[in-house]
C-alpha atoms as a PDB file:
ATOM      1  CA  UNK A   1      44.880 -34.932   8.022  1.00  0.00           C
ATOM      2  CA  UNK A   2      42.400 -37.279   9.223  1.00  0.00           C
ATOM      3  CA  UNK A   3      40.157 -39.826   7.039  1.00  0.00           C
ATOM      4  CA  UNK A   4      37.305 -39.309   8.695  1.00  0.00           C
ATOM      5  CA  UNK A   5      35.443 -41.782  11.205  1.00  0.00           C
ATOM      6  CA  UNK A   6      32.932 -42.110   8.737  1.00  0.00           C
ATOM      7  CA  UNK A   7      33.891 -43.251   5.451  1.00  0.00           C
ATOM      8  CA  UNK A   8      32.290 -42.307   2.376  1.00  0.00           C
ATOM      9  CA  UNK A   9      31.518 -45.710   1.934  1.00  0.00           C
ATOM     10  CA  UNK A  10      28.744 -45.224   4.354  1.00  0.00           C
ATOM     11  CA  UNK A  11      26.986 -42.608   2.114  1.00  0.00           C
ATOM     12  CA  UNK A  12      25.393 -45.425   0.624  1.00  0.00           C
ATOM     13  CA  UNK A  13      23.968 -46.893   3.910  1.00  0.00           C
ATOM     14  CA  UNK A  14      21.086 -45.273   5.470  1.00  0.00           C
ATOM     15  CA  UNK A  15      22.378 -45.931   9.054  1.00  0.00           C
ATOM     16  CA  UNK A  16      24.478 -43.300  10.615  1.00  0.00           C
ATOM     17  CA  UNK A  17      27.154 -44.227  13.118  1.00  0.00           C
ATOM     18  CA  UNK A  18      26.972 -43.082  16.419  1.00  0.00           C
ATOM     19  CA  UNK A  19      30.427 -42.028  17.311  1.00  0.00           C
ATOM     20  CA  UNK A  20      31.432 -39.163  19.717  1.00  0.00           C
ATOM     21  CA  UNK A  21      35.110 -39.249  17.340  1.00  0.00           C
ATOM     22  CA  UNK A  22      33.639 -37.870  14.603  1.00  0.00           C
ATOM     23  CA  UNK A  23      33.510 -34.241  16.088  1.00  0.00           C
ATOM     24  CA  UNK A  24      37.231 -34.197  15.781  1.00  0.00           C
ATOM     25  CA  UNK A  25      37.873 -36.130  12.092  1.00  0.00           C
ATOM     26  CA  UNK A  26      36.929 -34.471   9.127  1.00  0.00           C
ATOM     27  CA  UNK A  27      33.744 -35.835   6.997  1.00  0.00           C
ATOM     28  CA  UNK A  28      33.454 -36.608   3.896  1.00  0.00           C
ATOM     29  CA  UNK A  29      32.583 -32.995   2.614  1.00  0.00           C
ATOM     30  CA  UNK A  30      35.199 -31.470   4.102  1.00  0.00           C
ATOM     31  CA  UNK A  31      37.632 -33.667   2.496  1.00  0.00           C
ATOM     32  CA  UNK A  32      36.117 -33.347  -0.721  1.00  0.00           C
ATOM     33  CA  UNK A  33      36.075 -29.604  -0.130  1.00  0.00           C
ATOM     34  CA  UNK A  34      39.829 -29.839   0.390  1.00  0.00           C
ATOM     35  CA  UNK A  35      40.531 -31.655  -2.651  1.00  0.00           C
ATOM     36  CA  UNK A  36      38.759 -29.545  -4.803  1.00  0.00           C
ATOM     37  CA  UNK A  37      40.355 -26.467  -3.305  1.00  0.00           C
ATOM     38  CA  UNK A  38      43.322 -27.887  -4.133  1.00  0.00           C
ATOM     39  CA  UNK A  39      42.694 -28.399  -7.530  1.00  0.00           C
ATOM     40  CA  UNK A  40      41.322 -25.242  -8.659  1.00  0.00           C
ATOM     41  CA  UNK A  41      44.667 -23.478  -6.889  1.00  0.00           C
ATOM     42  CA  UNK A  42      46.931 -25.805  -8.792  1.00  0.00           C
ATOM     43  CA  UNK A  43      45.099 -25.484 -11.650  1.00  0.00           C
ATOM     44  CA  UNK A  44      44.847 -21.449 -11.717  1.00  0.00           C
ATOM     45  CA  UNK A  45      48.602 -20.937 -10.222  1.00  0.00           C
ATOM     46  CA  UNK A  46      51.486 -20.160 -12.289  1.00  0.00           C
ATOM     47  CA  UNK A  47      53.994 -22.374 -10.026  1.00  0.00           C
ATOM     48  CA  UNK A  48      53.775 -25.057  -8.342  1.00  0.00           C
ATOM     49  CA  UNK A  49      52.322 -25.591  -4.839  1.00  0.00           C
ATOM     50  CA  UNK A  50      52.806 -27.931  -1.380  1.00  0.00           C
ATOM     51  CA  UNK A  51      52.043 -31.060  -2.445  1.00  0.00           C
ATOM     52  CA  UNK A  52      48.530 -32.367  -0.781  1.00  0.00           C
ATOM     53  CA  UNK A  53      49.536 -35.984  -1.050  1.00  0.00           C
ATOM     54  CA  UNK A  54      47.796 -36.342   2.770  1.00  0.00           C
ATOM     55  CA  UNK A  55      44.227 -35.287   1.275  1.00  0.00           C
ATOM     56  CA  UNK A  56      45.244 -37.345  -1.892  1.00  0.00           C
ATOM     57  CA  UNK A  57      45.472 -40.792  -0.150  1.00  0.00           C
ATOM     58  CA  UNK A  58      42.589 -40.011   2.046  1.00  0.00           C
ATOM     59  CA  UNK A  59      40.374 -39.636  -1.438  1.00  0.00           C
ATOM     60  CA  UNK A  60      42.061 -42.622  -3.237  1.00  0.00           C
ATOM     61  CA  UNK A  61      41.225 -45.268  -0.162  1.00  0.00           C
ATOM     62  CA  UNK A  62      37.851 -43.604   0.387  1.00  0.00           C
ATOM     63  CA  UNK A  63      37.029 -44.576  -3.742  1.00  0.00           C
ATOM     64  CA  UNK A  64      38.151 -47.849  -3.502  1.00  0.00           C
ATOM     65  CA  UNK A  65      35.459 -48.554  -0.478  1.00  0.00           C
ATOM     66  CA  UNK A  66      33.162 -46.747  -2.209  1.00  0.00           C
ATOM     67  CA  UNK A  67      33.666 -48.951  -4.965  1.00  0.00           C
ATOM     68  CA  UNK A  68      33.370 -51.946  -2.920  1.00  0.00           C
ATOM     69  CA  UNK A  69      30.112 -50.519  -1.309  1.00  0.00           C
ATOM     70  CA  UNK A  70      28.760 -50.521  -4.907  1.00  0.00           C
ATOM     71  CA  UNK A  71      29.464 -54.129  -5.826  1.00  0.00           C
ATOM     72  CA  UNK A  72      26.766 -55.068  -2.786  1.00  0.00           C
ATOM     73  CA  UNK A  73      24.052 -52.281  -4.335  1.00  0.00           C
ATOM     74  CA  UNK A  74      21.188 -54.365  -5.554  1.00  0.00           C
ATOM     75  CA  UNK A  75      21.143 -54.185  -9.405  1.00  0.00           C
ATOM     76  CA  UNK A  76      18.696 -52.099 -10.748  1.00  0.00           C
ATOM     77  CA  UNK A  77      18.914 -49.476  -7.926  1.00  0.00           C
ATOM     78  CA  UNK A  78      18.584 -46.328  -8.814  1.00  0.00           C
ATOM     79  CA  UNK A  79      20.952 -45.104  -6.000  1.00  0.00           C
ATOM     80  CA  UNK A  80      23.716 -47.537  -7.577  1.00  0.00           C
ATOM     81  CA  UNK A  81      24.028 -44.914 -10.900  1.00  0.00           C
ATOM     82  CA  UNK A  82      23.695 -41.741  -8.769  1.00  0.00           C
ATOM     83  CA  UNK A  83      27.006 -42.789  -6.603  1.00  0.00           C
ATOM     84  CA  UNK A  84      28.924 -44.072  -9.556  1.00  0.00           C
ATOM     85  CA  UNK A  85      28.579 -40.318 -11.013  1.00  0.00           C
ATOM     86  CA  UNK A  86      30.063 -38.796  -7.785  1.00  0.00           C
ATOM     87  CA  UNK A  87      32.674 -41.617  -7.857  1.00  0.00           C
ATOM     88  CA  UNK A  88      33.506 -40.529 -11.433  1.00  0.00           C
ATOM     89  CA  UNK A  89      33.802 -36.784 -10.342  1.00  0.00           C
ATOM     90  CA  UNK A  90      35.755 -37.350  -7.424  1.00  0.00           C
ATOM     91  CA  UNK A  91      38.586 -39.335  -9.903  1.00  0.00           C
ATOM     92  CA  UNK A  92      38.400 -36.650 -12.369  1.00  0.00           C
ATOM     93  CA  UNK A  93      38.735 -33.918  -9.669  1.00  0.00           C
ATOM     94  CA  UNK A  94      41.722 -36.039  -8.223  1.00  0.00           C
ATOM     95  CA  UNK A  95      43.677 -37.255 -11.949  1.00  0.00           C
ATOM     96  CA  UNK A  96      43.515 -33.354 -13.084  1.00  0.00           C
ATOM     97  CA  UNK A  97      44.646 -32.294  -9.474  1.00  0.00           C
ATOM     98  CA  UNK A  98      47.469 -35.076 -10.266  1.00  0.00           C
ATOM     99  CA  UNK A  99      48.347 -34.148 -13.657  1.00  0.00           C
ATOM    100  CA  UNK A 100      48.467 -30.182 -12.945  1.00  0.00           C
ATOM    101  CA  UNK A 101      51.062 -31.141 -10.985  1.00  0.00           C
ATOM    102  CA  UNK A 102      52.901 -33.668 -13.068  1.00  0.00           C
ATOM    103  CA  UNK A 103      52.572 -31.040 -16.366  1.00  0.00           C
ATOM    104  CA  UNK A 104      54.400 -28.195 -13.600  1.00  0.00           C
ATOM    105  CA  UNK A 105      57.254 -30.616 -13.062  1.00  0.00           C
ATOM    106  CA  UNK A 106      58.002 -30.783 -16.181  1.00  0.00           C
ATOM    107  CA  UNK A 107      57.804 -27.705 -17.237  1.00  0.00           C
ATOM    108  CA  UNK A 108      60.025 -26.209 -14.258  1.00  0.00           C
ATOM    109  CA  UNK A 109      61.822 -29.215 -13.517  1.00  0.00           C
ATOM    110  CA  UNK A 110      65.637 -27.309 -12.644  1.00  0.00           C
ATOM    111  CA  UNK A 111      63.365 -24.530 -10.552  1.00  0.00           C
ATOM    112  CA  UNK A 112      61.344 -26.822  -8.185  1.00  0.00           C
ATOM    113  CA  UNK A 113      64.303 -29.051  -7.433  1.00  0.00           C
ATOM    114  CA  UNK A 114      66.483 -26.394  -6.512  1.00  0.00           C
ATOM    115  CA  UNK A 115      63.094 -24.984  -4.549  1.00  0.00           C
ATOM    116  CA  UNK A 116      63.026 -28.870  -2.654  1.00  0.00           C
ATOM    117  CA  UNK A 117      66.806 -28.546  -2.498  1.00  0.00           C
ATOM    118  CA  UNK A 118      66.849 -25.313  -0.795  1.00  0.00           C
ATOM    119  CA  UNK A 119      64.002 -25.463   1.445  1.00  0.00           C
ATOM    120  CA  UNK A 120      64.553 -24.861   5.095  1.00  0.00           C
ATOM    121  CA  UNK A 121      65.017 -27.554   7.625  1.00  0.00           C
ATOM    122  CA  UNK A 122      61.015 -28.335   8.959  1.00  0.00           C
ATOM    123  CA  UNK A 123      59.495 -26.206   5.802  1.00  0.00           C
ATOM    124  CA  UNK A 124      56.791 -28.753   4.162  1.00  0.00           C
ATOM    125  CA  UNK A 125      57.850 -30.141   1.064  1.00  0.00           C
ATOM    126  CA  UNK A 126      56.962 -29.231  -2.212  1.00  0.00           C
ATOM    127  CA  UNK A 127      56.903 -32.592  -3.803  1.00  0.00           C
ATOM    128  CA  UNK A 128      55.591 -35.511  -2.768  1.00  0.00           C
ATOM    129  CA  UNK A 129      57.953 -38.560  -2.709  1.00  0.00           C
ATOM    130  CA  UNK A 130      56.913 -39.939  -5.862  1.00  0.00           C
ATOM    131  CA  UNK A 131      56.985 -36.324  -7.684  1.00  0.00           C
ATOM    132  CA  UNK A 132      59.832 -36.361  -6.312  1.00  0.00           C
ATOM    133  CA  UNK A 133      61.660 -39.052  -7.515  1.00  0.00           C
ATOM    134  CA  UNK A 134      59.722 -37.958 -11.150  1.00  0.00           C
ATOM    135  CA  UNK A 135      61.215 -34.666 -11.236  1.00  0.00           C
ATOM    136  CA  UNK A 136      64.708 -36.194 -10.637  1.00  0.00           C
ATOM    137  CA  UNK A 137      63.954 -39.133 -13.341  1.00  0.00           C
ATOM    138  CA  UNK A 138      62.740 -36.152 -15.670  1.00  0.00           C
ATOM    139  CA  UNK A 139      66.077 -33.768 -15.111  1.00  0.00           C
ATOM    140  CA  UNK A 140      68.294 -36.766 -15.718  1.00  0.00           C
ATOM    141  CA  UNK A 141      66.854 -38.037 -18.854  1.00  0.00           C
ATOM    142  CA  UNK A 142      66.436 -34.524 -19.926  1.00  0.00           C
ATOM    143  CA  UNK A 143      70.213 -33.766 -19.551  1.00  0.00           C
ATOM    144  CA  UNK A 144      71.182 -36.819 -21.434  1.00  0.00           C
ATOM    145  CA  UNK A 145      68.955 -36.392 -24.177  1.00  0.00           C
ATOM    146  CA  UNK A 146      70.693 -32.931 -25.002  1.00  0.00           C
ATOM    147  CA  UNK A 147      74.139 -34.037 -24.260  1.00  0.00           C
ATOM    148  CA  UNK A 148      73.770 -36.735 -27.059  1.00  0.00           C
ATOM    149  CA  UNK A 149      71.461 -35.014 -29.409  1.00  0.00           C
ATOM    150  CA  UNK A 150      73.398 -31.234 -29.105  1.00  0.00           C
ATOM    151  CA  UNK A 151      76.139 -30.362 -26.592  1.00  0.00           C
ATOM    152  CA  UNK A 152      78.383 -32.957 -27.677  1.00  0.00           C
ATOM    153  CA  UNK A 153      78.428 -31.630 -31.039  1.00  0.00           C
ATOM    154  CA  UNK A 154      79.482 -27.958 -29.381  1.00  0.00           C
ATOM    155  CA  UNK A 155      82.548 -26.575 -29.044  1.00  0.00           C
ATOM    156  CA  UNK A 156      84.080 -27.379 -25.565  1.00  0.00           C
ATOM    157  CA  UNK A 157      83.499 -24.040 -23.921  1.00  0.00           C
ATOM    158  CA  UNK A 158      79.900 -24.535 -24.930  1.00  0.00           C
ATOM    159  CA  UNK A 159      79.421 -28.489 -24.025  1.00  0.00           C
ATOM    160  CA  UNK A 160      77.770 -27.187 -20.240  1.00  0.00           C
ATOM    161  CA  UNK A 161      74.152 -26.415 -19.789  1.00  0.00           C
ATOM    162  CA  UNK A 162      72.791 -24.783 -16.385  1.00  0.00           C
ATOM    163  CA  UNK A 163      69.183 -25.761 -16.162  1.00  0.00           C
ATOM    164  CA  UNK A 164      68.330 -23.363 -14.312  1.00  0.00           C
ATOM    165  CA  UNK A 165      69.152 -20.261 -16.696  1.00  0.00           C
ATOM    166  CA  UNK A 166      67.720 -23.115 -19.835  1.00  0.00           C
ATOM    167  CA  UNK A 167      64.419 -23.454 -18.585  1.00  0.00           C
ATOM    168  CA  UNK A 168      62.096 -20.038 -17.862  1.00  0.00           C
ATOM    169  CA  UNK A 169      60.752 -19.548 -14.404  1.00  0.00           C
ATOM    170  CA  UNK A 170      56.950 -19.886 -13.382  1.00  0.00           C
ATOM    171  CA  UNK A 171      56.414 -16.370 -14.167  1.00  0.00           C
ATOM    172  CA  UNK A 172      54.503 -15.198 -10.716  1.00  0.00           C
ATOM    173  CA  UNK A 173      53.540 -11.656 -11.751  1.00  0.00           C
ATOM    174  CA  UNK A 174      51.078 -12.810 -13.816  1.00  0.00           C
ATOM    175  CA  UNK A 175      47.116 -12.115 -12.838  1.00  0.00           C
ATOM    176  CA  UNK A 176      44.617 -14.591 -11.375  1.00  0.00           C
ATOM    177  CA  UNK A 177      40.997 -14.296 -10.333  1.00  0.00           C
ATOM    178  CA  UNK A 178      40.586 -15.291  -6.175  1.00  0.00           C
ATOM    179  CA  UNK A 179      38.067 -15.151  -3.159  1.00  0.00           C
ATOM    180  CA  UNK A 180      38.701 -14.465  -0.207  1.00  0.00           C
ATOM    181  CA  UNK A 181      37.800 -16.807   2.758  1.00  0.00           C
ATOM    182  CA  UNK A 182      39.838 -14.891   5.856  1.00  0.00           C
ATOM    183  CA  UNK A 183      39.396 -11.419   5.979  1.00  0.00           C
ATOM    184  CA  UNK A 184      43.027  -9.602   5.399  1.00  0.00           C
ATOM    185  CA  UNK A 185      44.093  -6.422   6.350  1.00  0.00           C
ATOM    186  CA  UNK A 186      47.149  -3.908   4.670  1.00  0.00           C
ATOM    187  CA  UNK A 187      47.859  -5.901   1.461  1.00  0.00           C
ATOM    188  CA  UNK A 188      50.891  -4.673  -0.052  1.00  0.00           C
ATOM    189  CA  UNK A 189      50.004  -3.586  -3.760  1.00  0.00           C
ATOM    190  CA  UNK A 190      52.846  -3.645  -6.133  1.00  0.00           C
ATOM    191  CA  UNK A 191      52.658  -1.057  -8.390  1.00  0.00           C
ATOM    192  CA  UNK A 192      52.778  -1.491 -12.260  1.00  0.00           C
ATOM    193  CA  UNK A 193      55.680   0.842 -13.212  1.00  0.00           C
ATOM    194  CA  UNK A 194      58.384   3.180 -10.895  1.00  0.00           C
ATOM    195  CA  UNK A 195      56.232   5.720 -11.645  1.00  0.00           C
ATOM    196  CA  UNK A 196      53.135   5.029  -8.737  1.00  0.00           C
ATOM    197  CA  UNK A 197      53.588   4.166  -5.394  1.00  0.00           C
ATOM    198  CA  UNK A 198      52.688   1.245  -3.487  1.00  0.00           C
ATOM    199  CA  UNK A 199      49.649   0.911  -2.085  1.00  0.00           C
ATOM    200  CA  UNK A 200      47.785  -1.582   0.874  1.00  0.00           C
ATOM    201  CA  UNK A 201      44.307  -3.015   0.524  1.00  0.00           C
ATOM    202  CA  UNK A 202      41.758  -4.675   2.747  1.00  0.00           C
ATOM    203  CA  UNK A 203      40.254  -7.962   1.309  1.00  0.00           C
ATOM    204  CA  UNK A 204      36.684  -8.612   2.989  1.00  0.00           C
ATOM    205  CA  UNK A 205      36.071 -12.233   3.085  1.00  0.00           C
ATOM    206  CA  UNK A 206      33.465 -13.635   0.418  1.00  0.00           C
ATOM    207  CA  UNK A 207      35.162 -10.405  -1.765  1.00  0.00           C
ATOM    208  CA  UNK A 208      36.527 -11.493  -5.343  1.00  0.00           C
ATOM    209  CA  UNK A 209      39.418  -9.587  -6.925  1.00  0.00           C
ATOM    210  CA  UNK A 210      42.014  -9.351  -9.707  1.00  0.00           C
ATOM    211  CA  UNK A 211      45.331  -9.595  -8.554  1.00  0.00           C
ATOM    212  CA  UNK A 212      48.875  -9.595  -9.166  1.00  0.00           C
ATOM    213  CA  UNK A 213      49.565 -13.416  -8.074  1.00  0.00           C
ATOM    214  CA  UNK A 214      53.266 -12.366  -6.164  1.00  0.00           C
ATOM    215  CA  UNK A 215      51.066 -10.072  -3.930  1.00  0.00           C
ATOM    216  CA  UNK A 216      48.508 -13.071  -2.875  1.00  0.00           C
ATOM    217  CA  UNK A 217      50.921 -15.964  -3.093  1.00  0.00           C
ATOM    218  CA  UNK A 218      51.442 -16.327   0.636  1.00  0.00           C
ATOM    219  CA  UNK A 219      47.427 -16.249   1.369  1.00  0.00           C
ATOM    220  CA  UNK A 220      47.222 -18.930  -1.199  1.00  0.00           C
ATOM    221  CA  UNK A 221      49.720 -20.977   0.578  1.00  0.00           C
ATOM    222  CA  UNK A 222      47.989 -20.664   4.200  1.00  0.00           C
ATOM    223  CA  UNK A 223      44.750 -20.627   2.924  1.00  0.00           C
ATOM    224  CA  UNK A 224      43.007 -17.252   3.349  1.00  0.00           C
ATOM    225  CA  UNK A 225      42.187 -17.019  -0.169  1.00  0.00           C
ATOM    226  CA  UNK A 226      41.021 -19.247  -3.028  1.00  0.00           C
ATOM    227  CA  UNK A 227      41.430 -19.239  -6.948  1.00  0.00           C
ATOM    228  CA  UNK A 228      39.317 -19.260  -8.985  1.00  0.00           C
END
């Protein structure tokens, strides 16, 4: 992910650079776009998803010269209160992006380590170095807080807890609302009892559907479709 050539610092200049460069960076939309995409998939998901934290530093050092373009704004300009609205927007987009995340962790802690643990060799990661080192924080302190409040107090036999059988899974055959941005072809349906046979689908792109989120989790993941 690129940062753009021109930063959305400039959005508050009227001059526009001239640079051939720009054709191959992303602008200050399309990051925005990203970020928001983002966001509404975390938010709408029932597990967790690839960590953006590429798109995430990109927006954090594009607010702070945005904020730094605003300290020069004449006072009294009316421009000045418009941009500190979309720099307000942008940080709520990005801390509820951020703490979608953060609430996941800690509700499926055991499940999305042993998902970072188990990942293939070149796979993206889940978790972003510093959820990382949260989630890992989390399972400790976790553990030791019911090995001194409760197992200890057990019986021997029942002193040992596997986190993983403790704490429920994201529970992926729930139903979410998406659009769809690439046209797909022969989507496997799962059926809702033994009793009906599968069945494939087209999605048309711009189409919106309620689906099974198992069935759509891999266009989520690459992009084709959107929650919503």
């Amino acid at each position: 992910v690129f940062c753009f050539g021109r930063k959305m610092s400039d959005l508050l200049s009227d001059e526009v650079p001239q640079d051939d460069s720009m054709e191959d960076v992303m602008t200050p939309s399309e990051l925005i776009s990203k970020l928001e995409e983002a966001w509404q998939n975390e938010k709408f998901s029932p597990e967790l998803l690839q960590n953006k934290s590429e798109v995430v530093e990109c927006v954090m050092e594009q607010l702070t010269h945005m904020e730094s373009n605003l300290l020069r704004v004449k006072k009294g300009d009316a421009k000045a209160s418009i941009h500190r609205m979309e720099i307000d927007r942008i940080r709520f987009v990005l801390s509820s992006y951020l703490r979608s995340r953060l609430q996941k962790i800690e509700k499926f802690f055991p499940h999305v380590l042993e998902r970072e643990k188990s990942r293939g060799e070149g796979d993206p990661s889940l978790l972003s170095p510093e959820e990382f080192a949260f989630a890992k924080e989390y399972y400790a302190n976790t553990e030791t807080y019911l090995k001194a409040v409760a197992l200890k107090r057990m019986p021997p036999n029942l002193q040992t807890l596997n986190m993983l059988k403790a704490v429920p899974e994201p529970y992926l055959d729930s139903f979410v609302f998406l659009r769809v941005k690439e046209r797909q072809e022969n989507i496997l349906v799962e059926p809702e009892s033994d009793d009906q046979r599968d069945y494939v689908v087209d999605l048309e792109e711009g189409s919106q559907h309620l689906m099974r989120y198992r069935t759509i989790a891999p266009l989520v993941s690459t992009g084709a479709v959107q929650l919503i």
